[in-house]
N, C-alpha and C. Protein backbone atom coordinates (compact mmCIF):
# COMPACT_ATOMS: atom_id res chain seq x y z
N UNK A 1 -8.10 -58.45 24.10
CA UNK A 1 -7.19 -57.91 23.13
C UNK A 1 -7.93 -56.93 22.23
N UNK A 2 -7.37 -55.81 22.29
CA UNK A 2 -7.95 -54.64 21.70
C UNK A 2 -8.08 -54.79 19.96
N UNK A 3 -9.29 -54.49 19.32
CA UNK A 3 -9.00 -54.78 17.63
C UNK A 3 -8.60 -53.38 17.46
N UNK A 4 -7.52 -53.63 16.59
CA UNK A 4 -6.92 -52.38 15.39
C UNK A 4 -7.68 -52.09 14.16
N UNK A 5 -7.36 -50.86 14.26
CA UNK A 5 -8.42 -50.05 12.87
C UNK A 5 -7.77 -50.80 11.99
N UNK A 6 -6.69 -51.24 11.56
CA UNK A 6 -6.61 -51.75 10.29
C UNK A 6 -7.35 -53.22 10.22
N UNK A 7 -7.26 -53.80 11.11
CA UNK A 7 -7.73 -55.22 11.00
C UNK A 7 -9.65 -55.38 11.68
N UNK A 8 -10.00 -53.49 11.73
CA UNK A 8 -11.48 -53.82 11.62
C UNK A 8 -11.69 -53.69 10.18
N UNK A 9 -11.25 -52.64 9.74
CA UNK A 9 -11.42 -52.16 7.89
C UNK A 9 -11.11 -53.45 7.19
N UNK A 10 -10.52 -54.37 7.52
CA UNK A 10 -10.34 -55.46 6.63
C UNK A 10 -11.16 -56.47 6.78
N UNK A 11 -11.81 -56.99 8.27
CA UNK A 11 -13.02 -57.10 8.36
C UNK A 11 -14.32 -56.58 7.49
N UNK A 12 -14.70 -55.78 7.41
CA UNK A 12 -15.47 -54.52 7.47
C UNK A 12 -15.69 -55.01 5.54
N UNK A 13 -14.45 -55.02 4.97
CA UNK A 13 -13.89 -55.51 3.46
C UNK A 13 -14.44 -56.67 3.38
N UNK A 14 -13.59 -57.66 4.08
CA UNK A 14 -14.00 -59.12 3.47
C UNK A 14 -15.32 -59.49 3.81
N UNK A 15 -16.35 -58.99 4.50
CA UNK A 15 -18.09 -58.63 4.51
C UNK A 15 -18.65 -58.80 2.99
N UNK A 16 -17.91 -57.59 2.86
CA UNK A 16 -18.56 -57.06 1.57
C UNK A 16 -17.90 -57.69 0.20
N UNK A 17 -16.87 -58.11 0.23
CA UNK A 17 -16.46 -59.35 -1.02
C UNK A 17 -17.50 -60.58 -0.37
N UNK A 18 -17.61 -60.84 0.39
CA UNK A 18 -18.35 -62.22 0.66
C UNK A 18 -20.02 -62.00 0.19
N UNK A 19 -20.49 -60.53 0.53
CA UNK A 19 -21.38 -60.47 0.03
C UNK A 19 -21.34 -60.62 -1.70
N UNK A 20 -20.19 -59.80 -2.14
CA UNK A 20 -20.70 -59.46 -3.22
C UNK A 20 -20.49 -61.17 -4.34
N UNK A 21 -19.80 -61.84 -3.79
CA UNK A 21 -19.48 -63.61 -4.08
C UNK A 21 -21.18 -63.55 -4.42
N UNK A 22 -21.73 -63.89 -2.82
CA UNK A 22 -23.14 -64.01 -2.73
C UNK A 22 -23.99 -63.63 -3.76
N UNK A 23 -23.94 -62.33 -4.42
CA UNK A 23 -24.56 -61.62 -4.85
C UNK A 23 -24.58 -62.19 -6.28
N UNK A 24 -23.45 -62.07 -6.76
CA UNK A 24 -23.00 -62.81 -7.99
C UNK A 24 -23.17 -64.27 -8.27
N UNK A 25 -23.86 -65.08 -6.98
CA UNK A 25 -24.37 -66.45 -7.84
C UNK A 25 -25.49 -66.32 -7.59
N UNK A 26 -26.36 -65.32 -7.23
CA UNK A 26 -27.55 -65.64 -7.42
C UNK A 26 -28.15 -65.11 -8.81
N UNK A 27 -27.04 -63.74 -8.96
CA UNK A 27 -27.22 -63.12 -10.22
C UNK A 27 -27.12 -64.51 -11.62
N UNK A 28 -25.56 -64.84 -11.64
CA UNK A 28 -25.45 -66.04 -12.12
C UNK A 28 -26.69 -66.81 -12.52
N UNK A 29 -26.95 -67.54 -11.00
CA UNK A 29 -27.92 -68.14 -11.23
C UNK A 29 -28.81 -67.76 -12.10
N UNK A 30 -29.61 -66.90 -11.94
CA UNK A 30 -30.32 -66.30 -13.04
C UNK A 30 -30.50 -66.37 -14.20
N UNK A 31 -29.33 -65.64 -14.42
CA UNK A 31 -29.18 -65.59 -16.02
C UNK A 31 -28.79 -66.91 -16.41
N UNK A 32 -28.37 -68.07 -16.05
CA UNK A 32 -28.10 -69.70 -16.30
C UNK A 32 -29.73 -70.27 -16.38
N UNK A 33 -30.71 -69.78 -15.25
CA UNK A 33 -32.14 -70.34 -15.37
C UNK A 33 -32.79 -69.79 -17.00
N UNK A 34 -32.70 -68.20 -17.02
CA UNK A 34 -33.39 -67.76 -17.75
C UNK A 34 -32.76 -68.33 -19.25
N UNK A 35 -31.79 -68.04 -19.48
CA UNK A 35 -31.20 -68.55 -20.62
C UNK A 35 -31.19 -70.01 -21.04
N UNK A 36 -31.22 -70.89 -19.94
CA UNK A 36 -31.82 -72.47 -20.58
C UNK A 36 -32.88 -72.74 -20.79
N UNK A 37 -33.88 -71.85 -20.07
CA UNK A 37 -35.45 -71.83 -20.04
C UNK A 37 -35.80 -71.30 -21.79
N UNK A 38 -34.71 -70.62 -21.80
CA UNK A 38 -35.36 -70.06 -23.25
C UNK A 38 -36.07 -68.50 -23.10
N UNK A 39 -35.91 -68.03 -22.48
CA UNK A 39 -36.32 -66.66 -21.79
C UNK A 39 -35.12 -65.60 -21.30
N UNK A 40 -35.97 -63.90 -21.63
CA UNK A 40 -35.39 -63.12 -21.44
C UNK A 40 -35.57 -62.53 -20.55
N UNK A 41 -35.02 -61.39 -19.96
CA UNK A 41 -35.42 -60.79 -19.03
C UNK A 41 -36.65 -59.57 -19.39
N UNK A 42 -37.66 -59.63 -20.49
CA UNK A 42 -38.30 -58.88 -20.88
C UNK A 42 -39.43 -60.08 -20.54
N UNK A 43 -38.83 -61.27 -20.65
CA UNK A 43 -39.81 -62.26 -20.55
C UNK A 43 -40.48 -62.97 -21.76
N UNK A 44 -39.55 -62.50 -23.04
CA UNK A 44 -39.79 -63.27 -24.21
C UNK A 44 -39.35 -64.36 -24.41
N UNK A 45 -39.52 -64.96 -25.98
CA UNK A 45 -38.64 -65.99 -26.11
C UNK A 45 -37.34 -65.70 -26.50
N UNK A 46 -36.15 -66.28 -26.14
CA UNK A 46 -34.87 -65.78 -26.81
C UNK A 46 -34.07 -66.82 -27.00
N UNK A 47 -33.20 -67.25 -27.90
CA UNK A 47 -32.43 -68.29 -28.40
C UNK A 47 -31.28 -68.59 -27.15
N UNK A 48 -31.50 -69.84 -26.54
CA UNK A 48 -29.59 -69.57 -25.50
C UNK A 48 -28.57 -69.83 -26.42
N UNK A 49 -27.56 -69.14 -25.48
CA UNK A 49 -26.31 -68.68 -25.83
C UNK A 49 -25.69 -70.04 -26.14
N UNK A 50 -24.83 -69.83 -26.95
CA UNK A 50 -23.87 -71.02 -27.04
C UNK A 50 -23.07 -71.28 -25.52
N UNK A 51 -22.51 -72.40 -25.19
CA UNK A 51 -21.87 -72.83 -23.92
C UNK A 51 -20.31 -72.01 -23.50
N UNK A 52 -19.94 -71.61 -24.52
CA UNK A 52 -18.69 -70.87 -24.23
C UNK A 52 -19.03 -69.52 -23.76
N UNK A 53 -20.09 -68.82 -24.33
CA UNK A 53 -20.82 -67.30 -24.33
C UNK A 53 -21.55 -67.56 -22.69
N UNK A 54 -21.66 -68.62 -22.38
CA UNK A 54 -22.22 -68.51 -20.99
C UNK A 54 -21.13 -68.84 -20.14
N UNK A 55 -20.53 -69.61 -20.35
CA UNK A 55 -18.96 -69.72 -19.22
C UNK A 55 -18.75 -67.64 -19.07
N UNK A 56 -18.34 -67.78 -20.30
CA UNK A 56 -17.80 -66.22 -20.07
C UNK A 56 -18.45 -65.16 -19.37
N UNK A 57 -19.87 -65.43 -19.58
CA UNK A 57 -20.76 -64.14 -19.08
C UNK A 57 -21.69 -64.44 -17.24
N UNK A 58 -21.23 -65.90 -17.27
CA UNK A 58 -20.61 -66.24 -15.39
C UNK A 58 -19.77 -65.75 -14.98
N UNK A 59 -18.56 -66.12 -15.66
CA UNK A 59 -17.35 -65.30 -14.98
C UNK A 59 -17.31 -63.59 -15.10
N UNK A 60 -17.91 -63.25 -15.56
CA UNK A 60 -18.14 -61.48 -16.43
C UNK A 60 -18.94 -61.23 -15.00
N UNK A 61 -20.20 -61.72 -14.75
CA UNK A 61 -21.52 -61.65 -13.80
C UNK A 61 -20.67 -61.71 -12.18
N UNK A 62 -19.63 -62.95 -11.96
CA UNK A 62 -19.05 -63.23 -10.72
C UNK A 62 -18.03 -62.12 -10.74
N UNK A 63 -16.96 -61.89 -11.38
CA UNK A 63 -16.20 -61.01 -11.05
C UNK A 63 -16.36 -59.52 -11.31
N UNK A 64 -17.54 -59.10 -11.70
CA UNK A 64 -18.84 -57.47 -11.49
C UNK A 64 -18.64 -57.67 -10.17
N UNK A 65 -19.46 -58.56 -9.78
CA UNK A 65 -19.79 -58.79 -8.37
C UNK A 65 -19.06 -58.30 -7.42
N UNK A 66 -17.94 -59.14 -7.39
CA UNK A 66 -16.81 -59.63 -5.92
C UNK A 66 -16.07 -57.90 -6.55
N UNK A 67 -15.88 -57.10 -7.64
CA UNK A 67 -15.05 -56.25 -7.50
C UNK A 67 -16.12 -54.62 -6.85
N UNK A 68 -17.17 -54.91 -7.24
CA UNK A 68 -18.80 -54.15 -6.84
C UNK A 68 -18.23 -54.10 -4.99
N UNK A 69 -17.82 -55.35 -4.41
CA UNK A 69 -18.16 -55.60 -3.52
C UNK A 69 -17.29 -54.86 -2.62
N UNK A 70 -15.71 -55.36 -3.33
CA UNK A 70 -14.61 -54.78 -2.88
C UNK A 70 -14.48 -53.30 -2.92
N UNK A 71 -14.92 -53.15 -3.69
CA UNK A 71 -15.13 -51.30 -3.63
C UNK A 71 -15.88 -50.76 -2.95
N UNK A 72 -17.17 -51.25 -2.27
CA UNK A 72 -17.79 -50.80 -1.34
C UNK A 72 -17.36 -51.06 0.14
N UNK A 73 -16.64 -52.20 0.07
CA UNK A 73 -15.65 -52.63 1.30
C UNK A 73 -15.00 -51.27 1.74
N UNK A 74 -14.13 -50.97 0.68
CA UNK A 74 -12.87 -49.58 0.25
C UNK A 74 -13.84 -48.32 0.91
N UNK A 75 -15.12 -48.05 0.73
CA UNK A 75 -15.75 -46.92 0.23
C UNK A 75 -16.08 -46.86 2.17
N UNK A 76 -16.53 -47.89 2.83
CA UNK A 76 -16.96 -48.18 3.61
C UNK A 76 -16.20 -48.05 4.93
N UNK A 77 -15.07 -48.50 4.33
CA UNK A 77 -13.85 -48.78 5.13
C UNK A 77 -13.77 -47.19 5.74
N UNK A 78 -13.27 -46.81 4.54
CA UNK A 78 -12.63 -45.22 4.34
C UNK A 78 -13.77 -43.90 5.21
N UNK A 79 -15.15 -44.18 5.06
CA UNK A 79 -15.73 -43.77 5.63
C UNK A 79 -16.32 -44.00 6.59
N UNK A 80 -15.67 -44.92 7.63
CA UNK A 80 -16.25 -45.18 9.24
C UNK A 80 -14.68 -44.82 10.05
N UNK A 81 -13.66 -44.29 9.60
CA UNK A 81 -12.75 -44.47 9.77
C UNK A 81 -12.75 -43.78 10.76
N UNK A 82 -11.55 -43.36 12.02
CA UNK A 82 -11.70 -42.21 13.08
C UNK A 82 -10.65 -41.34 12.35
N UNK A 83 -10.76 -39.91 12.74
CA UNK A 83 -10.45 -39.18 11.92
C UNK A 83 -9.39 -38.52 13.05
């Protein structure tokens, strides 16, 4: 069964949201290590955030990500396309 250009490009998409998921908990991660550790990304000391200021700036960090991702999906898509 032959694949259709639309249902490779959507392939091709959900790659790159899955990456960009990926991408965004490791980022996450990160900034959750560094900030309980008591550390910045300069590598000083820095006060952590209150618990609400970090919910938010997970979800801020995850959905950068997955929309980073989706747009390169779009960008990707659009440019392997047959013309």
């Amino acid at each position: 069964m032959a694949v259709t250009e639309q249902e490779r490009r959507k392939g091709v998409k959900k790659r790159f949201i899955v990456g960009g998921v990926a991408m965004g908990v490791l980022l996450s991660g990160g900034y959750l290590f560094l900030n309980l550790t008591g550390r910045s990304f300069t590598g000083e000391w820095a006060p952590p955030d209150p618990l609400g200021i970090r919910f938010v700036n997970v979800f801020l960090i995850l959905a950068a990500c997955v929309l980073q991702g989706s747009i390169l999906g779009r960008v990707v898509g659009f440019l392997t396309r047959k013309r």
